[in-house]
C-alpha atoms as a PDB file:
ATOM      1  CA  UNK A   1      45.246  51.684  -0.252  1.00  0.00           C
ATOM      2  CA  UNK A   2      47.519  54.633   0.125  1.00  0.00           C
ATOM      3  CA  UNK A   3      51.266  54.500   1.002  1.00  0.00           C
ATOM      4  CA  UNK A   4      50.296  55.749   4.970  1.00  0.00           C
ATOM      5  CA  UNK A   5      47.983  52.866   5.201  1.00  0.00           C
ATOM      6  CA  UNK A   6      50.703  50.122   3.624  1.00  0.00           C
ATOM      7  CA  UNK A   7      53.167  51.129   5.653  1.00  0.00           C
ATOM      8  CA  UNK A   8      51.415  51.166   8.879  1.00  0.00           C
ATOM      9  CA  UNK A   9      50.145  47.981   7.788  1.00  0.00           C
ATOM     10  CA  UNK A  10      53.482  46.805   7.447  1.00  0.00           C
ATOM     11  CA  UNK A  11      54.589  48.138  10.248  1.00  0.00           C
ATOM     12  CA  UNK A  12      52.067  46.425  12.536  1.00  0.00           C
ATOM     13  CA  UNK A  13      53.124  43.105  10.422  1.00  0.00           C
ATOM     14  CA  UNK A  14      56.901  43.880  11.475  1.00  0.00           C
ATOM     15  CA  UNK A  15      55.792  44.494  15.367  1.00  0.00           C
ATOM     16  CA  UNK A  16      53.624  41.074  15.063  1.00  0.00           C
ATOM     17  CA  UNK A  17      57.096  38.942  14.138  1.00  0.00           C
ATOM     18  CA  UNK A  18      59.386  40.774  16.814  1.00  0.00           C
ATOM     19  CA  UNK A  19      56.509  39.961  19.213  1.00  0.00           C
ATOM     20  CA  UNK A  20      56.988  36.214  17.986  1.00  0.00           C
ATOM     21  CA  UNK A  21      60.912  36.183  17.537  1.00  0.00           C
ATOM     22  CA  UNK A  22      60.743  37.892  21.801  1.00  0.00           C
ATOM     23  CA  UNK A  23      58.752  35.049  23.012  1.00  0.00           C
ATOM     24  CA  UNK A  24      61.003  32.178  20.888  1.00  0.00           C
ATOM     25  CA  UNK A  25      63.992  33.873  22.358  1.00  0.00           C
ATOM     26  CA  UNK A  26      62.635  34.299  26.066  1.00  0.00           C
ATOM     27  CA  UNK A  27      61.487  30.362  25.875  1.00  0.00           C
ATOM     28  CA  UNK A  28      64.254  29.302  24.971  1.00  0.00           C
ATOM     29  CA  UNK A  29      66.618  31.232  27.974  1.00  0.00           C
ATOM     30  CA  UNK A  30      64.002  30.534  30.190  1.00  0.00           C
ATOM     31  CA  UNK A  31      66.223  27.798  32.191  1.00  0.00           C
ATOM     32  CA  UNK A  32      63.189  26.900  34.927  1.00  0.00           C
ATOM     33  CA  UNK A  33      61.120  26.136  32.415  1.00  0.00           C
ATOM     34  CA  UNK A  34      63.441  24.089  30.235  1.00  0.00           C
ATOM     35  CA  UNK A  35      64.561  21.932  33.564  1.00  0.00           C
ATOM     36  CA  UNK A  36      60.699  20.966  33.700  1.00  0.00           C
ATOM     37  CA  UNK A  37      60.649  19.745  30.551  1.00  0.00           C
ATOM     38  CA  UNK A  38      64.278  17.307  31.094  1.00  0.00           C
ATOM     39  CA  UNK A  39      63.143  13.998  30.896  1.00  0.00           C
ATOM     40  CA  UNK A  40      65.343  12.103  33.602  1.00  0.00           C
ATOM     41  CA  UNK A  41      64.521   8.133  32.934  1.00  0.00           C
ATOM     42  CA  UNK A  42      67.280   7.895  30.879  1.00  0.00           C
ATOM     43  CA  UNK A  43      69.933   9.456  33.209  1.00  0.00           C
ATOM     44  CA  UNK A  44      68.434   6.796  36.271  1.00  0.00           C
ATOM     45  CA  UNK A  45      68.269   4.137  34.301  1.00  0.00           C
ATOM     46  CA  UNK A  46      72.011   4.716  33.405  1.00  0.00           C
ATOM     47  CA  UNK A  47      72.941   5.554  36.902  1.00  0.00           C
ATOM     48  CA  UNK A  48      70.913   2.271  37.791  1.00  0.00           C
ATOM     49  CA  UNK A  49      72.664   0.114  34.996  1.00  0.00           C
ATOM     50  CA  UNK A  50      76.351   1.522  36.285  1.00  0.00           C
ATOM     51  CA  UNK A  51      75.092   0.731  39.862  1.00  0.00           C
ATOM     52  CA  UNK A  52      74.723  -2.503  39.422  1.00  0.00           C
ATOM     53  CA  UNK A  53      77.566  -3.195  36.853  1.00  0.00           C
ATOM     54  CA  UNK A  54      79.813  -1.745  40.085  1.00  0.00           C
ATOM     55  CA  UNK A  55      77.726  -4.237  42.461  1.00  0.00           C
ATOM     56  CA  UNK A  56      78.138  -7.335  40.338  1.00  0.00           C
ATOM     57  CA  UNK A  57      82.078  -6.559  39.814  1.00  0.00           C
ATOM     58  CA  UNK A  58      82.300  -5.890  43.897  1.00  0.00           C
ATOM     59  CA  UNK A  59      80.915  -9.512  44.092  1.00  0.00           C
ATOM     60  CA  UNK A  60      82.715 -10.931  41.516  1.00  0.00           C
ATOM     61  CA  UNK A  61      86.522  -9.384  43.061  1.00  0.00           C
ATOM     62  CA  UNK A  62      84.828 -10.954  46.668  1.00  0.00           C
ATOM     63  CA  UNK A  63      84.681 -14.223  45.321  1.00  0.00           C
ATOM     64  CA  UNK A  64      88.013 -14.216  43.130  1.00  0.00           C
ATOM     65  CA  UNK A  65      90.018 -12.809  46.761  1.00  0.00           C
ATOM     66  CA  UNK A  66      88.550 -15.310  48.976  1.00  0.00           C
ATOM     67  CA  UNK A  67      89.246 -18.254  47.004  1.00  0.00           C
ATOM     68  CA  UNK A  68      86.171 -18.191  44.644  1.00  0.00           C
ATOM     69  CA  UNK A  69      83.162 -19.180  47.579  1.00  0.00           C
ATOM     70  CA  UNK A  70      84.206 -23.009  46.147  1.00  0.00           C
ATOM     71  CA  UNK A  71      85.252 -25.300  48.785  1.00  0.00           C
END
């Protein structure tokens, strides 16, 4: 092979891993697509835990204010 054909060769090699390197780089800034891929059941079933932590210590203050429901 003659020093033309390496270097176009490696040229072509070089283009090939920028192509790559652009399309890691433009997945990883593309923010739509990285949204779709957010898996949310953890966040709900937080928001869902603190929900009903909140609900439970609502009841609970009820009851201690108005004499504990005990008659």
């Amino acid at each position: 092979m003659t020093r033309p054909d390496e270097l176009r060769l490696e040229a072509e090699r070089k283009r090939q891993e920028l192509a790559e390197t652009l399309d890691q780089l433009m997945a990883k800034t593309d923010l739509r697509a990285r949204a779709a891929q957010v898996d949310y059941r953890p966040v709900l079933l937080v928001a869902a835990a603190m929900a009903a932590a909140a609900l439970v210590a609502g009841v609970l203050l009820s009851r201690t204010r108005h004499g504990g429901g005990r008659r």
